[in-house]
PDB file of N, CA and C in Angstrom:
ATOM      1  N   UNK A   1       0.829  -1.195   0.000  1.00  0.00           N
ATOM      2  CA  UNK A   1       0.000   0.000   0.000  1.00  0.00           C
ATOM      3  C   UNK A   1       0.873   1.258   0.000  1.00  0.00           C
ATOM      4  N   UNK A   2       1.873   1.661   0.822  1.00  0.00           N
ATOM      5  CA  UNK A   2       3.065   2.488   0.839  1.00  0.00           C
ATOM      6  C   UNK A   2       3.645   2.281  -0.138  1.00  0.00           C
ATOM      7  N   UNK A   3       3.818   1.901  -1.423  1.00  0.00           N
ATOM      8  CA  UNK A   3       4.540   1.394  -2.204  1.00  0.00           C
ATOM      9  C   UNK A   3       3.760   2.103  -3.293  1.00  0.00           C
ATOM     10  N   UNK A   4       2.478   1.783  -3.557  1.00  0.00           N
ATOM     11  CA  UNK A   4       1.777   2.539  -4.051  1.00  0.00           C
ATOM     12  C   UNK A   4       1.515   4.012  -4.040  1.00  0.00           C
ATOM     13  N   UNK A   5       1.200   4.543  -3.132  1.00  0.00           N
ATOM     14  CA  UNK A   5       1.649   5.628  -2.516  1.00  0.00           C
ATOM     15  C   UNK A   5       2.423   6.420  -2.995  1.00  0.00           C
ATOM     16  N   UNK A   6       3.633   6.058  -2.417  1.00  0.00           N
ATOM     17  CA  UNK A   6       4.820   6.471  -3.057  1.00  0.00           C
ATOM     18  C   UNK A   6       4.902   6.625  -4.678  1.00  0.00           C
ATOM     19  N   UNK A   7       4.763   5.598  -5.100  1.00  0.00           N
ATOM     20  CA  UNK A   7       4.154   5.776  -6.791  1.00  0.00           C
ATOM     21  C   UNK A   7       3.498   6.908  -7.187  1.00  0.00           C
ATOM     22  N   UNK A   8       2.297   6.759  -6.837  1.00  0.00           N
ATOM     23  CA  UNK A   8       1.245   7.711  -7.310  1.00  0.00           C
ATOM     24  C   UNK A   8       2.080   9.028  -6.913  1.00  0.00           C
ATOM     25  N   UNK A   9       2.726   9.585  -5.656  1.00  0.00           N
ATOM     26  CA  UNK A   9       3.420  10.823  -5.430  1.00  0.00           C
ATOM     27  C   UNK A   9       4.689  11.129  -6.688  1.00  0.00           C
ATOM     28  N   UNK A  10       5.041  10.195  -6.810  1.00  0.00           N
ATOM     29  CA  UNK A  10       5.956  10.586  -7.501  1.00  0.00           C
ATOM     30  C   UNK A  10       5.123  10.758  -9.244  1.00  0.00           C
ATOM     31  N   UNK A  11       4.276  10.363  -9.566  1.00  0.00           N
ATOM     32  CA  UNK A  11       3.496  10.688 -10.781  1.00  0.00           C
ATOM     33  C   UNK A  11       3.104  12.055 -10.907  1.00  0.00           C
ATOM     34  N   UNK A  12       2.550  12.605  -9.546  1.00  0.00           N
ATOM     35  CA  UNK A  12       2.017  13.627  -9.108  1.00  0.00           C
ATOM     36  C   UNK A  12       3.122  14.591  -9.345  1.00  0.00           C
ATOM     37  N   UNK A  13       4.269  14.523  -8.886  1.00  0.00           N
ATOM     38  CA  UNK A  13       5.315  15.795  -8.542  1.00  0.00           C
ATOM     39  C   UNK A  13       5.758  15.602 -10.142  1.00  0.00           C
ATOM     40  N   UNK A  14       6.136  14.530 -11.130  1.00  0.00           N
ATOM     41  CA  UNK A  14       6.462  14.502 -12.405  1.00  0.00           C
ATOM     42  C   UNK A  14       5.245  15.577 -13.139  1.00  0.00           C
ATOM     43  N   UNK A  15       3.829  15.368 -13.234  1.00  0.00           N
ATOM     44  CA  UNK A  15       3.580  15.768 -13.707  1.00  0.00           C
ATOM     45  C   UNK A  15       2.965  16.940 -13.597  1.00  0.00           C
ATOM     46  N   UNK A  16       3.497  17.432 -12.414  1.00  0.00           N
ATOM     47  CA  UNK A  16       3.755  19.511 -11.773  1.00  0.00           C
ATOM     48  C   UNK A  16       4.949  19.532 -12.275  1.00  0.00           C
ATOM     49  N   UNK A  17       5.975  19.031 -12.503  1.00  0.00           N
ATOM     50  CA  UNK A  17       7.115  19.311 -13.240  1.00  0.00           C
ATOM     51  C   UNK A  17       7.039  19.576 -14.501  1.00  0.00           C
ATOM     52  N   UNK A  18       6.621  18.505 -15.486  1.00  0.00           N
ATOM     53  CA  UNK A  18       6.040  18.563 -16.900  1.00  0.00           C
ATOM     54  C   UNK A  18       4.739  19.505 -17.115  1.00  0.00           C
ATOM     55  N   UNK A  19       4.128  20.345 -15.923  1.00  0.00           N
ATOM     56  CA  UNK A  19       3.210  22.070 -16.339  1.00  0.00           C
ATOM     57  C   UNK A  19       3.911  22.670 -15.665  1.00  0.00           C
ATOM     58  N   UNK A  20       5.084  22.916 -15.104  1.00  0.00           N
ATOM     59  CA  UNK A  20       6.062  23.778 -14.812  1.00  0.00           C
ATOM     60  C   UNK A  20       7.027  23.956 -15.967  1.00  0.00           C
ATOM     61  N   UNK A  21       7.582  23.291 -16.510  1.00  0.00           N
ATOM     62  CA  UNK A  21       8.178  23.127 -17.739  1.00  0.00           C
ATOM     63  C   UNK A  21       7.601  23.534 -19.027  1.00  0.00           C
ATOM     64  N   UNK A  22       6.164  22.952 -18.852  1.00  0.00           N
ATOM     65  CA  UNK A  22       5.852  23.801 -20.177  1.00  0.00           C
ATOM     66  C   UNK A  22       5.480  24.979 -20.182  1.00  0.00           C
ATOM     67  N   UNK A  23       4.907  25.556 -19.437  1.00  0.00           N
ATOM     68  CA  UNK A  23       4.797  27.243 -18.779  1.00  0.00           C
ATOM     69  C   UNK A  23       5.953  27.992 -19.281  1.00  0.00           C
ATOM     70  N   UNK A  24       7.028  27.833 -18.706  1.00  0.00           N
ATOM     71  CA  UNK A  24       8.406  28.213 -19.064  1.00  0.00           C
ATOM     72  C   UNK A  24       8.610  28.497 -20.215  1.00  0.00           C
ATOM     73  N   UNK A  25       8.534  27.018 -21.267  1.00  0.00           N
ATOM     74  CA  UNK A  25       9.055  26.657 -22.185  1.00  0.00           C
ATOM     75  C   UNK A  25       8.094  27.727 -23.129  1.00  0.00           C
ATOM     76  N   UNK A  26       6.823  27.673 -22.876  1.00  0.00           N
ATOM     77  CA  UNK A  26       5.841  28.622 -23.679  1.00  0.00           C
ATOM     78  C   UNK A  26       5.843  29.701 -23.460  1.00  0.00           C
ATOM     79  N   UNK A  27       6.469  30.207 -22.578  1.00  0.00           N
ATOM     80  CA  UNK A  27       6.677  32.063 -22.348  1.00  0.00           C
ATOM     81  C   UNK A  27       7.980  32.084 -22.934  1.00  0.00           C
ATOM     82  N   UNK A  28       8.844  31.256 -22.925  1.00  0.00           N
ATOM     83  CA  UNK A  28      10.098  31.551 -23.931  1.00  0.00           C
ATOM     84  C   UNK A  28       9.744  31.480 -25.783  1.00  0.00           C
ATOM     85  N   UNK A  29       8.853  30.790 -26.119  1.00  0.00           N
ATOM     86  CA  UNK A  29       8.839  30.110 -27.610  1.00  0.00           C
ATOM     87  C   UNK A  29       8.197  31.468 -27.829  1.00  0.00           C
ATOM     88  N   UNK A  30       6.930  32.078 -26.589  1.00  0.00           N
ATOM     89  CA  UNK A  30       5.974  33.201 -27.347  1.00  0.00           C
ATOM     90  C   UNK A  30       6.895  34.631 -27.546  1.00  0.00           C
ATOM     91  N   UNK A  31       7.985  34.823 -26.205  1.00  0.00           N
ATOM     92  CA  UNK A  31       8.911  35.937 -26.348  1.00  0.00           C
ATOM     93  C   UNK A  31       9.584  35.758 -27.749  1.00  0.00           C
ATOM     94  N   UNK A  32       9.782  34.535 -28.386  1.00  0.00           N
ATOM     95  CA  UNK A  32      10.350  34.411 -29.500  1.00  0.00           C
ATOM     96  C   UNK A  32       9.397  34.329 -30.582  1.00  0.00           C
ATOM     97  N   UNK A  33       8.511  35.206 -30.712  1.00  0.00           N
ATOM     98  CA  UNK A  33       7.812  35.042 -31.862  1.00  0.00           C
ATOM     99  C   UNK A  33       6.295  33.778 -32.054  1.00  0.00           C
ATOM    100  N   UNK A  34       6.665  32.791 -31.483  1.00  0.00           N
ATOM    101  CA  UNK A  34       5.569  31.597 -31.224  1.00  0.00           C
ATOM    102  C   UNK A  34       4.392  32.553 -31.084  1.00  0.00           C
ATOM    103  N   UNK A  35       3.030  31.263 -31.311  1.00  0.00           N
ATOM    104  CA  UNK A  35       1.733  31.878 -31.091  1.00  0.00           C
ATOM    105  C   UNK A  35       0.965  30.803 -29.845  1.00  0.00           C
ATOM    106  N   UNK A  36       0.953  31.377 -29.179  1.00  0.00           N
ATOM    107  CA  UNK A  36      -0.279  30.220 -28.146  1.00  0.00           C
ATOM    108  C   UNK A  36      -1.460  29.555 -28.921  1.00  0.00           C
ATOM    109  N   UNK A  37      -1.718  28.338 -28.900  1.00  0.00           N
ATOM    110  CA  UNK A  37      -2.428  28.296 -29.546  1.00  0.00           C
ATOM    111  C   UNK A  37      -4.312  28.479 -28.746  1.00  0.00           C
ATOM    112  N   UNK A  38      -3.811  28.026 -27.493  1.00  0.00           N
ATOM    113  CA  UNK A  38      -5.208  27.937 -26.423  1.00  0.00           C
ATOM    114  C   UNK A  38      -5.477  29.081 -26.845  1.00  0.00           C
ATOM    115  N   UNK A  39      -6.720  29.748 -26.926  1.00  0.00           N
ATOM    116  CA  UNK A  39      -7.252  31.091 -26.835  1.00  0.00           C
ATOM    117  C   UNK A  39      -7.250  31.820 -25.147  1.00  0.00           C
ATOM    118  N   UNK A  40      -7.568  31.507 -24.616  1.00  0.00           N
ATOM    119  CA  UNK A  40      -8.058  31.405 -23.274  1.00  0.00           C
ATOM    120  C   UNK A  40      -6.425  31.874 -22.880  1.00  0.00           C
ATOM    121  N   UNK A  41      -5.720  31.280 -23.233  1.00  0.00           N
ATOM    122  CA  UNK A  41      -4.103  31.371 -22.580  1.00  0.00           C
ATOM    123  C   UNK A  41      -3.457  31.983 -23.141  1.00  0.00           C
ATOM    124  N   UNK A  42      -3.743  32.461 -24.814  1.00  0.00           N
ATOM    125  CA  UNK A  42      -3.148  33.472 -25.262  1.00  0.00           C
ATOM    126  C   UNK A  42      -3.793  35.008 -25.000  1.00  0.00           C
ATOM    127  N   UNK A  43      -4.916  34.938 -24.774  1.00  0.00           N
ATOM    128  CA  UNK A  43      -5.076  36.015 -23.875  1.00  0.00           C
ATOM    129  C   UNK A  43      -4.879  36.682 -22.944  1.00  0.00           C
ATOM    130  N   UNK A  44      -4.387  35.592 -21.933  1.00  0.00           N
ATOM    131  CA  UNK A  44      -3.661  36.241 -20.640  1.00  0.00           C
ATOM    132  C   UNK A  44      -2.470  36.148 -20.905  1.00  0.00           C
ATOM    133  N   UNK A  45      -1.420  35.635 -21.780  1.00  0.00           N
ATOM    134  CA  UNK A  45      -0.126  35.464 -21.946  1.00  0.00           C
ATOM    135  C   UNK A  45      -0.034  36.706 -22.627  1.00  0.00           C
ATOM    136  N   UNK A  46      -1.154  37.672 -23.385  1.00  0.00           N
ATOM    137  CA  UNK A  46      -0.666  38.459 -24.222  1.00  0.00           C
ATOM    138  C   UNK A  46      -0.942  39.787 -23.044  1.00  0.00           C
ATOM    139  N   UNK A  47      -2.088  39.940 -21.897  1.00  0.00           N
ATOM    140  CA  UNK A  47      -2.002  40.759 -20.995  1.00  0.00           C
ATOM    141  C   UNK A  47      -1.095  40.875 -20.072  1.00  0.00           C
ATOM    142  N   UNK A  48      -0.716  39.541 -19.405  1.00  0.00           N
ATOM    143  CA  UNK A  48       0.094  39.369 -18.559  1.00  0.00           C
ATOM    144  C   UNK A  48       0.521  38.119 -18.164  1.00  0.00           C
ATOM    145  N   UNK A  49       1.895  37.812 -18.306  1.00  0.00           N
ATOM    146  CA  UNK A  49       2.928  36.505 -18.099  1.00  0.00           C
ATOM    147  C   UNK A  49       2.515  36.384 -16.803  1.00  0.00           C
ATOM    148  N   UNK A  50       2.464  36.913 -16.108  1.00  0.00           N
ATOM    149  CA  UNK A  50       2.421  36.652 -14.103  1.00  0.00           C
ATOM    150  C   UNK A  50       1.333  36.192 -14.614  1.00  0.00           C
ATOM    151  N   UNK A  51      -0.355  36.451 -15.150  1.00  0.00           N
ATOM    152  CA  UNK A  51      -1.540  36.024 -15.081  1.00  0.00           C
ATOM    153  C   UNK A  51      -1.473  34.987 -15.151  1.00  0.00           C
ATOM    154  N   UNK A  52      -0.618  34.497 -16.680  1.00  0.00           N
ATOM    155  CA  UNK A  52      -0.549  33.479 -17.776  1.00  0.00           C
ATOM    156  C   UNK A  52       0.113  32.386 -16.933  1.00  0.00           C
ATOM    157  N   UNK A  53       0.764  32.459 -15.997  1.00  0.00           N
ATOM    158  CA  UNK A  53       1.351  31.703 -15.113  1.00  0.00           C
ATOM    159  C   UNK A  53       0.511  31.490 -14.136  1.00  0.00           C
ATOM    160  N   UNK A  54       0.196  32.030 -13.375  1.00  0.00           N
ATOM    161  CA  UNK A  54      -0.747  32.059 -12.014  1.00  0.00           C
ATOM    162  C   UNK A  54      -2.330  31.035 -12.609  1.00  0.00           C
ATOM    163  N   UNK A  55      -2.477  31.572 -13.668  1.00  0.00           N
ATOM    164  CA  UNK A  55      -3.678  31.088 -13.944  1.00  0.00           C
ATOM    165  C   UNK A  55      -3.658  29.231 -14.201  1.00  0.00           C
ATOM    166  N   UNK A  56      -2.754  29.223 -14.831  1.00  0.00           N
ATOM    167  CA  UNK A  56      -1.945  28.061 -15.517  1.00  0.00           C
ATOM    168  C   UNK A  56      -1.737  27.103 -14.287  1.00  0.00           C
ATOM    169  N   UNK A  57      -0.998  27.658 -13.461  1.00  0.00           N
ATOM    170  CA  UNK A  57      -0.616  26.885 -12.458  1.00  0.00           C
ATOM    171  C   UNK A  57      -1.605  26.460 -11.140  1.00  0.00           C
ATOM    172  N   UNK A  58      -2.224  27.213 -10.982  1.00  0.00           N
ATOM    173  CA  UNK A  58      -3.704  27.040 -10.258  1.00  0.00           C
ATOM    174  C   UNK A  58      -4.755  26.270 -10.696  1.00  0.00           C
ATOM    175  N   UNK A  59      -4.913  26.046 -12.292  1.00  0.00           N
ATOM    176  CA  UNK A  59      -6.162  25.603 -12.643  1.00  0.00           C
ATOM    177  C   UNK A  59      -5.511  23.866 -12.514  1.00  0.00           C
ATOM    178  N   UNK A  60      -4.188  23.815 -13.057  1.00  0.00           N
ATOM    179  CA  UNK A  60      -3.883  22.298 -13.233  1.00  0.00           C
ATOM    180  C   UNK A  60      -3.555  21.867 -11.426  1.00  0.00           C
ATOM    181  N   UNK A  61      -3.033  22.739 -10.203  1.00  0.00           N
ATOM    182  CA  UNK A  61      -3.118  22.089  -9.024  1.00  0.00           C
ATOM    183  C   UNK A  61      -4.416  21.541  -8.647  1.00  0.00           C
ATOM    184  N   UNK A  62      -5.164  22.430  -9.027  1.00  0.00           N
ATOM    185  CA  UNK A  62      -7.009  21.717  -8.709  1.00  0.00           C
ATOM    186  C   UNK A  62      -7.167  20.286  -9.747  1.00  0.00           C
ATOM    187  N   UNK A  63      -7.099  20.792 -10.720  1.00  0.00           N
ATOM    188  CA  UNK A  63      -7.288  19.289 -11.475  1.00  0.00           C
ATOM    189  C   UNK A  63      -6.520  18.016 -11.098  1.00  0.00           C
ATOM    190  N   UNK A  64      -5.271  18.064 -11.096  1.00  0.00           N
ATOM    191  CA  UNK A  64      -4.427  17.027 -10.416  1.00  0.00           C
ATOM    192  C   UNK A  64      -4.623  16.701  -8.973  1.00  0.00           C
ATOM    193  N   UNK A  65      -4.793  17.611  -8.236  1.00  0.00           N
ATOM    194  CA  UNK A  65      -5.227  17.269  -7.095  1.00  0.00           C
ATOM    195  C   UNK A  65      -6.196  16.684  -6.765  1.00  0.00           C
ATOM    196  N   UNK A  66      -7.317  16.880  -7.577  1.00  0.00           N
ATOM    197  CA  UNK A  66      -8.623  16.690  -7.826  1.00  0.00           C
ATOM    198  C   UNK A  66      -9.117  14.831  -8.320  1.00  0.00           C
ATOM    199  N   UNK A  67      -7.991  14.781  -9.337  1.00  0.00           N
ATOM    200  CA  UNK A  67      -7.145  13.325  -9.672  1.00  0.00           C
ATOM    201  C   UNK A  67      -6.598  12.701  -8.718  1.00  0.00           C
ATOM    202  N   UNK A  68      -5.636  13.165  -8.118  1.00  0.00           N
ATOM    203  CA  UNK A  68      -5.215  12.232  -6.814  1.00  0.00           C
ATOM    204  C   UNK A  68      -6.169  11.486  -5.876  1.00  0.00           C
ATOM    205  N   UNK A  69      -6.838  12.612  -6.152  1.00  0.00           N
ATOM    206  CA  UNK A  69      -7.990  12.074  -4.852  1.00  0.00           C
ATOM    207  C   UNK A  69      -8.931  10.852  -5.405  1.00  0.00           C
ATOM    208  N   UNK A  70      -9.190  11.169  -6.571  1.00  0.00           N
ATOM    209  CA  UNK A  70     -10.400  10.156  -7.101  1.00  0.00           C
ATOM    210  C   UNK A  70     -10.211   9.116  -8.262  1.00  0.00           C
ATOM    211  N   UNK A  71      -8.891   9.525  -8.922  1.00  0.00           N
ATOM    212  CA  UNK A  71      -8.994   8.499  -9.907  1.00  0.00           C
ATOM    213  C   UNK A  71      -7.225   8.485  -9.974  1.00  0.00           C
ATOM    214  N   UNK A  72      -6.275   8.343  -9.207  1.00  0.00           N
ATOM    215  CA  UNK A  72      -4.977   8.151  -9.212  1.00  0.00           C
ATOM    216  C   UNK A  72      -4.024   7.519  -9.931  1.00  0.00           C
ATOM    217  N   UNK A  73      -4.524   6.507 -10.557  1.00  0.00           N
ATOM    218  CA  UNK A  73      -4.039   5.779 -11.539  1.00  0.00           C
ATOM    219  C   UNK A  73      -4.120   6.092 -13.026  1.00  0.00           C
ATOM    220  N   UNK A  74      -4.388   7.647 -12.612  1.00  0.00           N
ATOM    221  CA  UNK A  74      -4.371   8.289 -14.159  1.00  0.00           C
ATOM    222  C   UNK A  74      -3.288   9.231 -14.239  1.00  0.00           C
ATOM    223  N   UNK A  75      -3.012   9.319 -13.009  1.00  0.00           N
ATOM    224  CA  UNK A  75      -1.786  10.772 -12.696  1.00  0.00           C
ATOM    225  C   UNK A  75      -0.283  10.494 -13.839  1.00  0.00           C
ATOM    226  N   UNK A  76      -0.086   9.051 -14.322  1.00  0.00           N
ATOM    227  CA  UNK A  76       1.099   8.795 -14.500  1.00  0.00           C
ATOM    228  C   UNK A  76       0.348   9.111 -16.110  1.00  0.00           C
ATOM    229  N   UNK A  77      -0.564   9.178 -16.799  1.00  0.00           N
ATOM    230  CA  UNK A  77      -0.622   9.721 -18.191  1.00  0.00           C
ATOM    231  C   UNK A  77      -0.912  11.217 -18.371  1.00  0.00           C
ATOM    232  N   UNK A  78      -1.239  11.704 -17.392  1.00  0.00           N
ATOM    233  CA  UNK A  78      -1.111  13.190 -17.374  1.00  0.00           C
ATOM    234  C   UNK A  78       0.316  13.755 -16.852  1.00  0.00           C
ATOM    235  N   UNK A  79       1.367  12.860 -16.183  1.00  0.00           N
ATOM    236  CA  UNK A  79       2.852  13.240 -16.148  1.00  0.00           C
ATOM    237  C   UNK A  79       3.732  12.853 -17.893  1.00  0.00           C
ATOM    238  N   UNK A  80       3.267  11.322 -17.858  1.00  0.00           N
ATOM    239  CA  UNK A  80       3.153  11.641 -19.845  1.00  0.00           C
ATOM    240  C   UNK A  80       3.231  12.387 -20.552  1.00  0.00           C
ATOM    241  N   UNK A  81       2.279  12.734 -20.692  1.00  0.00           N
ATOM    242  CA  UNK A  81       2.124  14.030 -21.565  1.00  0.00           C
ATOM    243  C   UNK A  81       2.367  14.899 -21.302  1.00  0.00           C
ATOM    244  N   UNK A  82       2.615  15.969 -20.096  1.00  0.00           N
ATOM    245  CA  UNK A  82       3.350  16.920 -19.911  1.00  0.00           C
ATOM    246  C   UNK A  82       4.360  17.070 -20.050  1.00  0.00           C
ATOM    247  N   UNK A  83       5.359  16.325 -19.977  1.00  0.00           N
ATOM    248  CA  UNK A  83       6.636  15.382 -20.207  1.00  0.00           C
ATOM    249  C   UNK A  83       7.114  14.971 -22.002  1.00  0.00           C
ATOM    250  N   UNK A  84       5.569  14.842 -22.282  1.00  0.00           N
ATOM    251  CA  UNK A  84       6.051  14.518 -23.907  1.00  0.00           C
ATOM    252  C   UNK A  84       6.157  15.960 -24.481  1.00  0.00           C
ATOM    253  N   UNK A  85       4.923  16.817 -24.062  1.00  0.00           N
ATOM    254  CA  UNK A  85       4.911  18.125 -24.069  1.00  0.00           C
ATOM    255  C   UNK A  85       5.978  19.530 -24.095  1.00  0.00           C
ATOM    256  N   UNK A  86       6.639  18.830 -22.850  1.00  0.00           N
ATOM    257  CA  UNK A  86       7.679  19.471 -22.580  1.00  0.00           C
ATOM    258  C   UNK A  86       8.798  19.265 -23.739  1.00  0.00           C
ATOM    259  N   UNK A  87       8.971  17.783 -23.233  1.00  0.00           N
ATOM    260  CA  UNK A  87       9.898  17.229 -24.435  1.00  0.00           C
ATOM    261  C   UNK A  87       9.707  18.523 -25.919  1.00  0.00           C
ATOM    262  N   UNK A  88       8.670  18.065 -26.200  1.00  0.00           N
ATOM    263  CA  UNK A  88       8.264  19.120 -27.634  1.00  0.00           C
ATOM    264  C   UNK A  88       8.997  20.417 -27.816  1.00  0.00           C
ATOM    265  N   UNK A  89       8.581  21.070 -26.860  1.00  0.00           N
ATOM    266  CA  UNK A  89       8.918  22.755 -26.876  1.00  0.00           C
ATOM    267  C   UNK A  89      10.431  22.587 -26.582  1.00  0.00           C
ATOM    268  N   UNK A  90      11.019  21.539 -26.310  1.00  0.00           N
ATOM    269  CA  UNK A  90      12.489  21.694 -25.886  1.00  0.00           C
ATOM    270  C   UNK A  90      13.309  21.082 -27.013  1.00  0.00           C
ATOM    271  N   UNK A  91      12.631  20.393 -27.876  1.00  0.00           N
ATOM    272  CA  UNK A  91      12.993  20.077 -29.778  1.00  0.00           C
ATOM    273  C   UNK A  91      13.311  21.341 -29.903  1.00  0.00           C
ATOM    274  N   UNK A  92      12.419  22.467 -29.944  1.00  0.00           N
ATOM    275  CA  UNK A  92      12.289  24.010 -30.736  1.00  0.00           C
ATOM    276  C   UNK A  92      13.373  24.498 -30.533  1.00  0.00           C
ATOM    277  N   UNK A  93      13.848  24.336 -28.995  1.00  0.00           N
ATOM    278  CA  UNK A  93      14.752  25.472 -28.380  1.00  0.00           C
ATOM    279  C   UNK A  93      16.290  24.918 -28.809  1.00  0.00           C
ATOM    280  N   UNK A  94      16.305  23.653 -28.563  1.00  0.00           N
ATOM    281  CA  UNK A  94      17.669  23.252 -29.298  1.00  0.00           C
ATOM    282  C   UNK A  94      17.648  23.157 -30.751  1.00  0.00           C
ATOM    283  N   UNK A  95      16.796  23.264 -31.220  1.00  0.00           N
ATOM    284  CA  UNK A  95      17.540  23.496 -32.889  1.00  0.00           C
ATOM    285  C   UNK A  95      17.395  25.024 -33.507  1.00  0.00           C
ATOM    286  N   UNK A  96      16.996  26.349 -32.520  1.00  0.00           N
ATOM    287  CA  UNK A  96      17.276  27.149 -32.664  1.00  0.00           C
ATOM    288  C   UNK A  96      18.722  27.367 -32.034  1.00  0.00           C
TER     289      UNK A  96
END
């Protein structure tokens, strides 16, 4: 059961790492010309980076958290993809 646990935490902190990473990675690609594609996020990315962040980072702690609690064994495909995500935007930056 601790074993599990432990698992699922570490899915959890991967995939706050992989929307920490891409946050980053997308306020660097947009300073460089990139376009957001979310509407919703290019709107606040185009008013304000602190928003575009704050907002970003708040809406996915509720959701993941929200996951932990009720369906946990999903946390490790939403660290996935943030992760593949990340991966992505970090193709861009090294071959510029």
């Amino acid at each position: 059961m601790m074993d599990e646990k432990l698992r699922y935490l570490g899915w959890f902190l991967l995939a706050h790492l992989g929307n920490f990473t891409d946050a980053c990675l997308t306020l660097f690609a947009v300073s460089r010309g990139a376009v957001e594609l979310n509407p919703i996020m290019a709107v606040l990315i185009n008013s304000s980076p602190f928003l575009f962040l704050l907002t970003k980072f708040l809406l996915f702690a509720f959701a993941v958290d929200f996951m932990s609690r009720h369906k946990p064994q999903f946390l490790k495909w939403v660290a996935a993809l943030y992760l593949t995500v990340s991966a992505w935007h970090l193709s861009f930056v090294l071959a510029t």
